[in-house]
C-alpha atoms as a PDB file:
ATOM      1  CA  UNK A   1     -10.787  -6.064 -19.372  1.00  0.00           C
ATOM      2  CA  UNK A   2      -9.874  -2.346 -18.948  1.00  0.00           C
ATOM      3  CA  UNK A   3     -11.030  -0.300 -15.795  1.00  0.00           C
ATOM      4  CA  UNK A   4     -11.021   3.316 -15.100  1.00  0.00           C
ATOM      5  CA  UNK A   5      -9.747   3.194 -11.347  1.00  0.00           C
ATOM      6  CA  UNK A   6      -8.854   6.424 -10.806  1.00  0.00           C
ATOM      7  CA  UNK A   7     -11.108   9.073 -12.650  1.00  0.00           C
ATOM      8  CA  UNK A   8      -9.190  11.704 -13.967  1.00  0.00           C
ATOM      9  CA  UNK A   9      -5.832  10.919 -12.426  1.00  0.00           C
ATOM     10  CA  UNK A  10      -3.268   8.563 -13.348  1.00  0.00           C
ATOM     11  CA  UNK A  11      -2.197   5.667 -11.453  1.00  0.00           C
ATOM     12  CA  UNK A  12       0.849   5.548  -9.613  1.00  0.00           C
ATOM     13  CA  UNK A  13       1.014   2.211  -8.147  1.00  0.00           C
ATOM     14  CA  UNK A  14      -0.432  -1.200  -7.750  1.00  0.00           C
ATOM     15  CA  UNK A  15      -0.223  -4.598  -6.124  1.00  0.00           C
ATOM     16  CA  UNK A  16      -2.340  -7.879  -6.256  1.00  0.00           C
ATOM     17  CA  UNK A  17      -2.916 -10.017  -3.018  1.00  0.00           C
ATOM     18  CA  UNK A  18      -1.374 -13.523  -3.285  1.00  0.00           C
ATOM     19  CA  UNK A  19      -5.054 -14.937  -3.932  1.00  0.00           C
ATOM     20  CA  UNK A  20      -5.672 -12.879  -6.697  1.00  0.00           C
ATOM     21  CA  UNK A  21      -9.037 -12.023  -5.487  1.00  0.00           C
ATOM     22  CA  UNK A  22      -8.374  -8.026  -4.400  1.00  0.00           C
ATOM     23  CA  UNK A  23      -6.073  -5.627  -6.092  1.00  0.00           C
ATOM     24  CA  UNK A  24      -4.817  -2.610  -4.583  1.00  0.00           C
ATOM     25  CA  UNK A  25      -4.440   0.898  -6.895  1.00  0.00           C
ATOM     26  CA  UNK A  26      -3.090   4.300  -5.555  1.00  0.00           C
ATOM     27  CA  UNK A  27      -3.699   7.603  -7.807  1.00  0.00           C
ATOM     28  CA  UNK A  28      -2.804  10.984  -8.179  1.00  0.00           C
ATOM     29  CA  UNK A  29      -5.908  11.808  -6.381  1.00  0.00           C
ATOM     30  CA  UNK A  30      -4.307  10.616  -2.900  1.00  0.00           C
ATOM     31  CA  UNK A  31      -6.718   7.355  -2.920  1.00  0.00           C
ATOM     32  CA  UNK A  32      -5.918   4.076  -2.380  1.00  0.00           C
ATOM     33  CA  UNK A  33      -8.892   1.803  -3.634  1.00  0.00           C
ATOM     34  CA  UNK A  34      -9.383  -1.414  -2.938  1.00  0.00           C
ATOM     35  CA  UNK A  35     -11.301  -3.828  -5.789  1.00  0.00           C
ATOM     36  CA  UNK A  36     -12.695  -7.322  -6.402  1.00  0.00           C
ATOM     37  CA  UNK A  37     -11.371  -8.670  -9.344  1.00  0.00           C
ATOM     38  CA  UNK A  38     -14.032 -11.152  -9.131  1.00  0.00           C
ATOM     39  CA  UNK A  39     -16.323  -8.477  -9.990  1.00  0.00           C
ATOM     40  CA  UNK A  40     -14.203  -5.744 -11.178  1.00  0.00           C
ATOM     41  CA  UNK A  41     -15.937  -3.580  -8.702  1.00  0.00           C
ATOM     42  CA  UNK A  42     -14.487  -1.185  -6.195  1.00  0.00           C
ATOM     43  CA  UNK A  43     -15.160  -2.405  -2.336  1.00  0.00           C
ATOM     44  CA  UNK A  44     -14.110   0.831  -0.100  1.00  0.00           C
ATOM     45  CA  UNK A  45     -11.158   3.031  -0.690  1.00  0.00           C
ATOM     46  CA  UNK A  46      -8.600   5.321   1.764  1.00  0.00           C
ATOM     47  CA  UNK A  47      -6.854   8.396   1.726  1.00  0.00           C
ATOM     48  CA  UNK A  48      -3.649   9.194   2.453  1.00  0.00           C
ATOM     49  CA  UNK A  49      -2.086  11.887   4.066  1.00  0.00           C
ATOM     50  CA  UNK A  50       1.073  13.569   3.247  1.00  0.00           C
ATOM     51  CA  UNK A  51       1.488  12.832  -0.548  1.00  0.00           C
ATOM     52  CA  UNK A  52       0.287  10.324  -3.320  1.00  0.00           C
ATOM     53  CA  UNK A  53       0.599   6.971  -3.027  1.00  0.00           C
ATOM     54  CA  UNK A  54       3.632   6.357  -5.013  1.00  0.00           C
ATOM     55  CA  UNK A  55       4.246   2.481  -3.609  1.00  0.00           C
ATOM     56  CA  UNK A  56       2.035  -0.362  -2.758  1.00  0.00           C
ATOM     57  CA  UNK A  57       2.538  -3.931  -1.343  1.00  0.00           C
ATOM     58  CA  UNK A  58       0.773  -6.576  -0.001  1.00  0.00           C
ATOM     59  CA  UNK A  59       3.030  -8.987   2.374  1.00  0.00           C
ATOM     60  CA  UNK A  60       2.026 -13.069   2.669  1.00  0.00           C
ATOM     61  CA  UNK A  61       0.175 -12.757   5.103  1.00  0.00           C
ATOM     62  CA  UNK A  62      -2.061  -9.559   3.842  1.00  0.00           C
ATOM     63  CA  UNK A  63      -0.486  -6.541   5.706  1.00  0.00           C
ATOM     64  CA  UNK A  64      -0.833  -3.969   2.765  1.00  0.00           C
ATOM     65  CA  UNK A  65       1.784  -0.970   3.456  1.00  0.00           C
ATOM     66  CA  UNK A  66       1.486   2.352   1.580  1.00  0.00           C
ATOM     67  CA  UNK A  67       4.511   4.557   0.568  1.00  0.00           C
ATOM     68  CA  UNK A  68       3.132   7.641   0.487  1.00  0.00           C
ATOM     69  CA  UNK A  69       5.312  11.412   0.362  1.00  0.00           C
ATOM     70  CA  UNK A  70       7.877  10.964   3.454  1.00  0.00           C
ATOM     71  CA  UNK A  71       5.327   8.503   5.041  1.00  0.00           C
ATOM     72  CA  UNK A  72       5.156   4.790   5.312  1.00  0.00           C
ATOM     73  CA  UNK A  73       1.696   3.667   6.862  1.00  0.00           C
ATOM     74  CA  UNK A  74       0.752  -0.593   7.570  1.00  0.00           C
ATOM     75  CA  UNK A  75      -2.959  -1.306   7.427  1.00  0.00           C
ATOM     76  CA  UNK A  76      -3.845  -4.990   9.026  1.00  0.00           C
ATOM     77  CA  UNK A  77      -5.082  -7.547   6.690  1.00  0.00           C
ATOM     78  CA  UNK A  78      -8.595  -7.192   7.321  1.00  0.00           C
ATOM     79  CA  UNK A  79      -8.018  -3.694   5.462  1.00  0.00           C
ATOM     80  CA  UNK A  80      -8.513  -5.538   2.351  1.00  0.00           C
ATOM     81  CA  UNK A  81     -11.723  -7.279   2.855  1.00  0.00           C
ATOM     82  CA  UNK A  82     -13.058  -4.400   4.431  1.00  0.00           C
ATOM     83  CA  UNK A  83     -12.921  -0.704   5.255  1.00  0.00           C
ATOM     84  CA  UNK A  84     -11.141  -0.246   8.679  1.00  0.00           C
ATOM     85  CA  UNK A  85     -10.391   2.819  10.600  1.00  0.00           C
ATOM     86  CA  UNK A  86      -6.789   3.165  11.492  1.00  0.00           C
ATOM     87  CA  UNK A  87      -3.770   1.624   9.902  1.00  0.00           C
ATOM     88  CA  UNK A  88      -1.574  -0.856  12.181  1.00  0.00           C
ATOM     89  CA  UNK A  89       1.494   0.835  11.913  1.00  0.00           C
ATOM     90  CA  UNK A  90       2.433   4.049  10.385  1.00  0.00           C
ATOM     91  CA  UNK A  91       7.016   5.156  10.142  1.00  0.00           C
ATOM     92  CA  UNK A  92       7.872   8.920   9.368  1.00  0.00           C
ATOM     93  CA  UNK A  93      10.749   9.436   7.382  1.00  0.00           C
ATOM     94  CA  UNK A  94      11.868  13.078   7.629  1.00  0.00           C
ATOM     95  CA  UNK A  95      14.444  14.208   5.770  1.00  0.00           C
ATOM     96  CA  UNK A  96      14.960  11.137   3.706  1.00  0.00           C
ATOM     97  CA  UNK A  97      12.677  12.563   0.761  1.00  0.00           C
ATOM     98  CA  UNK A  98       9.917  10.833  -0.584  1.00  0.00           C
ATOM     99  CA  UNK A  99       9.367   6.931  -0.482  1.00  0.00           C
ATOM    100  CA  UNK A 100       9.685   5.183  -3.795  1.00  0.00           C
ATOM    101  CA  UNK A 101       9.695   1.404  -2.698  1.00  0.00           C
ATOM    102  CA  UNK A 102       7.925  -0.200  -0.265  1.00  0.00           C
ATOM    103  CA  UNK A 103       8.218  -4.210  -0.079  1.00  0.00           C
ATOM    104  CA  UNK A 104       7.806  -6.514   1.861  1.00  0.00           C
ATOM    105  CA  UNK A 105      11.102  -9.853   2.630  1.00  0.00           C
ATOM    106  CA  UNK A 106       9.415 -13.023   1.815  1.00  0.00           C
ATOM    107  CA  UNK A 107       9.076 -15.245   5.135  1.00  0.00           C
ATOM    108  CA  UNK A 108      10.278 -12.641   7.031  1.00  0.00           C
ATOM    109  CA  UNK A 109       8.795  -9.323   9.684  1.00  0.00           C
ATOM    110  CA  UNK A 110      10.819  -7.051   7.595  1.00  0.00           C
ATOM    111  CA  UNK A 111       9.777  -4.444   5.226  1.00  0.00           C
ATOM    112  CA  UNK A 112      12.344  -2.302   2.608  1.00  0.00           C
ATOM    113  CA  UNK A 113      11.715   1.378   2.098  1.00  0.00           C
ATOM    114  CA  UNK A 114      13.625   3.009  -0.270  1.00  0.00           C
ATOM    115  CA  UNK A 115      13.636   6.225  -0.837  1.00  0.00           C
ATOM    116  CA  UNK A 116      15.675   9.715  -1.573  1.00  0.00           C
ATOM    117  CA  UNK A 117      18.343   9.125   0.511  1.00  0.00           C
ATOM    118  CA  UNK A 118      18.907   5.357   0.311  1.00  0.00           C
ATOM    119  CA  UNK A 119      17.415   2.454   1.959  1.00  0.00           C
ATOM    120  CA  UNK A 120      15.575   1.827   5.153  1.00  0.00           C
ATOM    121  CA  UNK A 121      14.378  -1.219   6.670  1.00  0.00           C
ATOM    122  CA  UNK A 122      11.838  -2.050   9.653  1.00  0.00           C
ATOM    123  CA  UNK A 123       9.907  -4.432  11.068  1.00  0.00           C
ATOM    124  CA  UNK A 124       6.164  -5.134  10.791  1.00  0.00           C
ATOM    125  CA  UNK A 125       5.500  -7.845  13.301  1.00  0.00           C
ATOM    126  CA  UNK A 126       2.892 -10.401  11.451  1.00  0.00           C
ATOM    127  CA  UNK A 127       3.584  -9.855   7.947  1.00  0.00           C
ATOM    128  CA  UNK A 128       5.461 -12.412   7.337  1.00  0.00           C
ATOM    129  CA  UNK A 129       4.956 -16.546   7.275  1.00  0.00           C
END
């Protein structure tokens, strides 16, 4: 199966929720889209402020967080299944350059950022089991 996800600019980054039902793409357009693999169909997509998208995960329990420019930003997991208005959480990371990594510790509230200057980690109460 091949799908255009991001006409006319390239993808950047992608992650598949533990069911395999949804998978999450971020372009060069500043989009994150959300789609049914079920039936290879978009469902609702987000923008993000402050740079592309260059890092997505999804944690066990469905908290999808977005590395975006020097910009971290948590959307519940309800954010998957449907469009939502705000994200849970957002961090700022001035100075530090832009995010390359976000993921999330297995069984644990505790998400890695990496970025230009090293290696940051925070909490995200609920993502983990």
């Amino acid at each position: 199966v091949k799908m255009l996800c991001h006409k006319g600019a390239p993808v950047h980054s992608l992650a598949v929720d533990k069911s395999g039902r949804y998978m999450v793409t971020g372009g060069a357009d500043s989009q994150v889209r959300i789609w049914d693999l079920r039936m290879y169909k978009e469902t609702h997509s987000y923008f993000t402020k402050g740079g592309v998208p260059t890092s997505l995960d999804i944690s066990q329990r469905g908290v999808l967080g977005i590395g975006h420019g020097s910009n971290t930003t948590f959307w519940n997991p309800d954010a998957i299944r449907y469009k939502v208005k705000d994200p849970y959480m957002s961090h700022g990371l001035k100075g530090m350059g832009p995010v390359e990594s976000v993921r999330f510790r297995p069984f644990e509230d505790v998400c890695g950022i990496g970025h230009s200057k090293g290696f940051s980690s925070i909490v995200i109460p609920g993502s983990g089991e």
